[in-house]
Protein backbone atom coordinates (compact mmCIF):
# COMPACT_ATOMS: atom_id res chain seq x y z
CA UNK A 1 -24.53 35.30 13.19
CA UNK A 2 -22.26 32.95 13.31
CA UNK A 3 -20.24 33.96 16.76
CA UNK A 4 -23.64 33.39 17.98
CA UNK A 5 -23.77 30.42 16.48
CA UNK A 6 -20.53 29.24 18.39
CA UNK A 7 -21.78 30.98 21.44
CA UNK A 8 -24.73 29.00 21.45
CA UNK A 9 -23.76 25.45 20.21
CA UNK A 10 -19.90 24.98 20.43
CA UNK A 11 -18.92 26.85 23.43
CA UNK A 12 -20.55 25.01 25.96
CA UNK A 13 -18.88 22.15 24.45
CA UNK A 14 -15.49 23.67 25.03
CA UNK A 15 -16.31 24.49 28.54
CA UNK A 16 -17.33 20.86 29.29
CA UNK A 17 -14.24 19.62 27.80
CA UNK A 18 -12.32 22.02 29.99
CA UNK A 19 -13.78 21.02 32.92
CA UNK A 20 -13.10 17.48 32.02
CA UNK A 21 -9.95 18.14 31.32
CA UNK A 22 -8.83 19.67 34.84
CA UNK A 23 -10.80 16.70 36.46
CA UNK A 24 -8.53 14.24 34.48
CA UNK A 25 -4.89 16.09 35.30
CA UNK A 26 -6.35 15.96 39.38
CA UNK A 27 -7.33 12.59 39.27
CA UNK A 28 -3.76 11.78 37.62
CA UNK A 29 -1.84 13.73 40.13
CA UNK A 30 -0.84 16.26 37.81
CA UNK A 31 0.56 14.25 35.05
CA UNK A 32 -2.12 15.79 32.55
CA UNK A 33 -5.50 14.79 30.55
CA UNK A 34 -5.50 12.76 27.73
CA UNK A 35 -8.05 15.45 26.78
CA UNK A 36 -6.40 18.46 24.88
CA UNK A 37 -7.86 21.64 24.45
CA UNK A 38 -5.94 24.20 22.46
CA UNK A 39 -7.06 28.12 21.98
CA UNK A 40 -6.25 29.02 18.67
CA UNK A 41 -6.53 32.86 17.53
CA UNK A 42 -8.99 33.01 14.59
CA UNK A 43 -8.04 36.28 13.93
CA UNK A 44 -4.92 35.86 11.16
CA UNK A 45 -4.83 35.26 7.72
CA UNK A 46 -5.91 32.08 6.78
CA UNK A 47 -2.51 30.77 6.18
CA UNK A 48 -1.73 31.90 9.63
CA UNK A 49 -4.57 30.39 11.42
CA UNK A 50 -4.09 27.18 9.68
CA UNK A 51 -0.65 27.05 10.65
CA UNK A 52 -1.39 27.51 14.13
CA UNK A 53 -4.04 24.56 13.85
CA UNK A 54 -1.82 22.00 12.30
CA UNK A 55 0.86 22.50 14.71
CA UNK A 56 -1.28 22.09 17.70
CA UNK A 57 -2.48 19.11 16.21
CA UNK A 58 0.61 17.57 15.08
CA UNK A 59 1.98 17.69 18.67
CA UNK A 60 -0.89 16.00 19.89
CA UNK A 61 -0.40 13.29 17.04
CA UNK A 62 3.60 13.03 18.31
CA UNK A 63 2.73 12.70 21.99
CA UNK A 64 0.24 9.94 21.25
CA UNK A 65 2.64 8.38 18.98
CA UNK A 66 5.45 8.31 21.38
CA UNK A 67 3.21 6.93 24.10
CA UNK A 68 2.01 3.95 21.85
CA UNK A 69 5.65 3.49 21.06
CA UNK A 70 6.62 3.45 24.91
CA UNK A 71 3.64 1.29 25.88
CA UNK A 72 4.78 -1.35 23.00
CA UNK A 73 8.56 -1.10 24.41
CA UNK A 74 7.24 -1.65 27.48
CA UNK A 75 5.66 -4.30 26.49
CA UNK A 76 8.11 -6.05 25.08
CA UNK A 77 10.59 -5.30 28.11
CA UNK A 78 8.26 -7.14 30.22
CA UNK A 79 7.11 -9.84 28.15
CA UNK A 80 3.65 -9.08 27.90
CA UNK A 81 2.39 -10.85 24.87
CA UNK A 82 -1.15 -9.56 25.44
CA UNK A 83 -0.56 -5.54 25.80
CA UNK A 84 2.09 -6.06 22.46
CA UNK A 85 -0.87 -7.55 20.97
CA UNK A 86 -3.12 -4.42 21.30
CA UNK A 87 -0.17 -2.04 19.70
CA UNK A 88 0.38 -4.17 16.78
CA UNK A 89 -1.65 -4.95 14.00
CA UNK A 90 -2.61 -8.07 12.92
CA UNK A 91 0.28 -8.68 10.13
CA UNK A 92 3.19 -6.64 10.02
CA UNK A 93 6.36 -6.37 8.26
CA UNK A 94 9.35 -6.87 9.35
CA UNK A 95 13.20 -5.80 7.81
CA UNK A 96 16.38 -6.70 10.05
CA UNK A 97 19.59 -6.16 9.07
CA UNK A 98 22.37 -7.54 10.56
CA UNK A 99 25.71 -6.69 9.04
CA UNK A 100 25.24 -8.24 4.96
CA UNK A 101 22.15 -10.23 5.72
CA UNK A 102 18.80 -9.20 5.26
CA UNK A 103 15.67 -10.81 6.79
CA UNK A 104 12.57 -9.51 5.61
CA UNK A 105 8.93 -11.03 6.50
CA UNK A 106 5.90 -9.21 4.54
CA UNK A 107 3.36 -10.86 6.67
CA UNK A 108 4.18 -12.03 10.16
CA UNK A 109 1.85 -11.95 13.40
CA UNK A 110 2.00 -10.17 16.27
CA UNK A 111 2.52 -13.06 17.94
CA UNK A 112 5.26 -14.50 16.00
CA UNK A 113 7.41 -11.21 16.04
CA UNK A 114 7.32 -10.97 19.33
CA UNK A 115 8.16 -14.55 20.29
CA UNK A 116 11.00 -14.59 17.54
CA UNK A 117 11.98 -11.20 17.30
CA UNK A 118 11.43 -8.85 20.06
CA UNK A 119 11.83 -11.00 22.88
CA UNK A 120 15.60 -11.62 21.43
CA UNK A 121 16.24 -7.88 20.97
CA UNK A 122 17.16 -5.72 24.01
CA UNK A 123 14.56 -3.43 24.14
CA UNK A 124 15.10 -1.61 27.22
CA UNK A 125 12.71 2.15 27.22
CA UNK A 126 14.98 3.48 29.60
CA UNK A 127 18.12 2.80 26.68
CA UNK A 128 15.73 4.78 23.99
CA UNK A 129 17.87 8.23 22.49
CA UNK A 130 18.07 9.93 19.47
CA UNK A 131 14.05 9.64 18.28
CA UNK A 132 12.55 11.28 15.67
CA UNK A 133 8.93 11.36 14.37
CA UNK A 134 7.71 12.21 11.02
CA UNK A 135 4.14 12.33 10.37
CA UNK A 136 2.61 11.62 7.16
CA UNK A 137 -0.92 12.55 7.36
CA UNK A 138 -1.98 12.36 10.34
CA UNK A 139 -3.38 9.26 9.78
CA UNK A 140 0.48 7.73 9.41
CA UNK A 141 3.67 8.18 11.42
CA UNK A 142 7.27 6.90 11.81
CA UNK A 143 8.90 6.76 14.65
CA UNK A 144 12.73 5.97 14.73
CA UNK A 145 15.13 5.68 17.95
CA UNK A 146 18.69 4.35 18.82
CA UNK A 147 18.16 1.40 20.92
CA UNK A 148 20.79 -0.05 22.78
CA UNK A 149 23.08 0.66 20.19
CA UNK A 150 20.77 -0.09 16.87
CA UNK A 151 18.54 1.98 15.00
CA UNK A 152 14.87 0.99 14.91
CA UNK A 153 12.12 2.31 13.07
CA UNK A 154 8.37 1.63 13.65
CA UNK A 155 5.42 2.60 11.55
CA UNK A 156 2.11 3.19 13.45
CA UNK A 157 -1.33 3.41 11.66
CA UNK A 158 -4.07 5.04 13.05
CA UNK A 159 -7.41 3.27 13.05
CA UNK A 160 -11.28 2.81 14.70
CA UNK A 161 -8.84 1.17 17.61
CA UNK A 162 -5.99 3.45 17.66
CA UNK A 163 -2.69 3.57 16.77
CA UNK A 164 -1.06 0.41 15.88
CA UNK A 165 2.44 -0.54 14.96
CA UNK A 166 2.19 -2.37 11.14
CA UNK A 167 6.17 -2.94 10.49
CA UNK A 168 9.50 -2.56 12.04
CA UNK A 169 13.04 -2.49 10.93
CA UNK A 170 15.78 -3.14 13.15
């Protein structure tokens, strides 16, 4: 009863998505879908099938994550107030560390990091090695990166608008 169920109400679903998928990767020239469809065998122990689920998700959450983070470096490498804007939230904080001192700003704009922060940093996405992501629930990640010679860490929440970056710590 309830394969039927599926049959009936949740596979033509799947199909649709697939077609929209391959429609998508053509109309980007191959570079892929922003729509991900994953087969997962339903067939193992719970534990197993579970598994299987949260990694599939989980590298969908890190590929999303690492293109918000690129699209914010980007950003910021071209001075484009208004796309850094849409990444960030609208008060962040903000640790850097330079040598003994310690700036730290619990509630700074957008606007104002990027005018008195970023812009001053060399954020280059083509200088970017050494990342790592950690995902906290799905809903919350960390991404840290060597960036032209300094470690930076970013938090990203995930929200009705997407991900957006709520602190940083150079």
């Amino acid at each position: 009863r309830r394969f039927d169920t599926f049959r009936r109400e949740t596979e033509p679903v799947v199909r649709a998505l697939e077609m929209a998928q391959a429609m998508q990767s053509t109309e980007n020239e191959g570079n892929g879908s922003q729509i991900l469809i994953v087969n997962i065998d339903g067939t193992g122990s719970i534990e197993e099938v579970w598994d299987t689920t949260e990694n599939a998700m989980n590298s969908y959450i890190k590929n999303d994550i690492l293109t918000a983070n690129s699209n914010l470096l980007k950003a910021i490498e071209d001075g484009d107030i208004k796309a850094f804007n849409k990444l960030c939230a609208d008060n962040l904080s903000i640790e850097i560390i330079k040598g003994d001192i310690r700036e730290r700003y619990n509630s700074i704009s957008a606007r104002d990091l990027f005018e008195k922060h970023e812009t001053k940093m060399t954020s280059n996405v083509a200088s970017i090695s050494n990342a790592s992501i950690q995902i906290l629930d799905g809903v919350k990640a960390i991404v840290s990166y060597e960036n032209g010679g300094s470690r930076e860490r970013r938090e990203w929440h995930h929200g009705p608008k997407g991900w957006k970056c709520v602190s940083l710590s150079k």
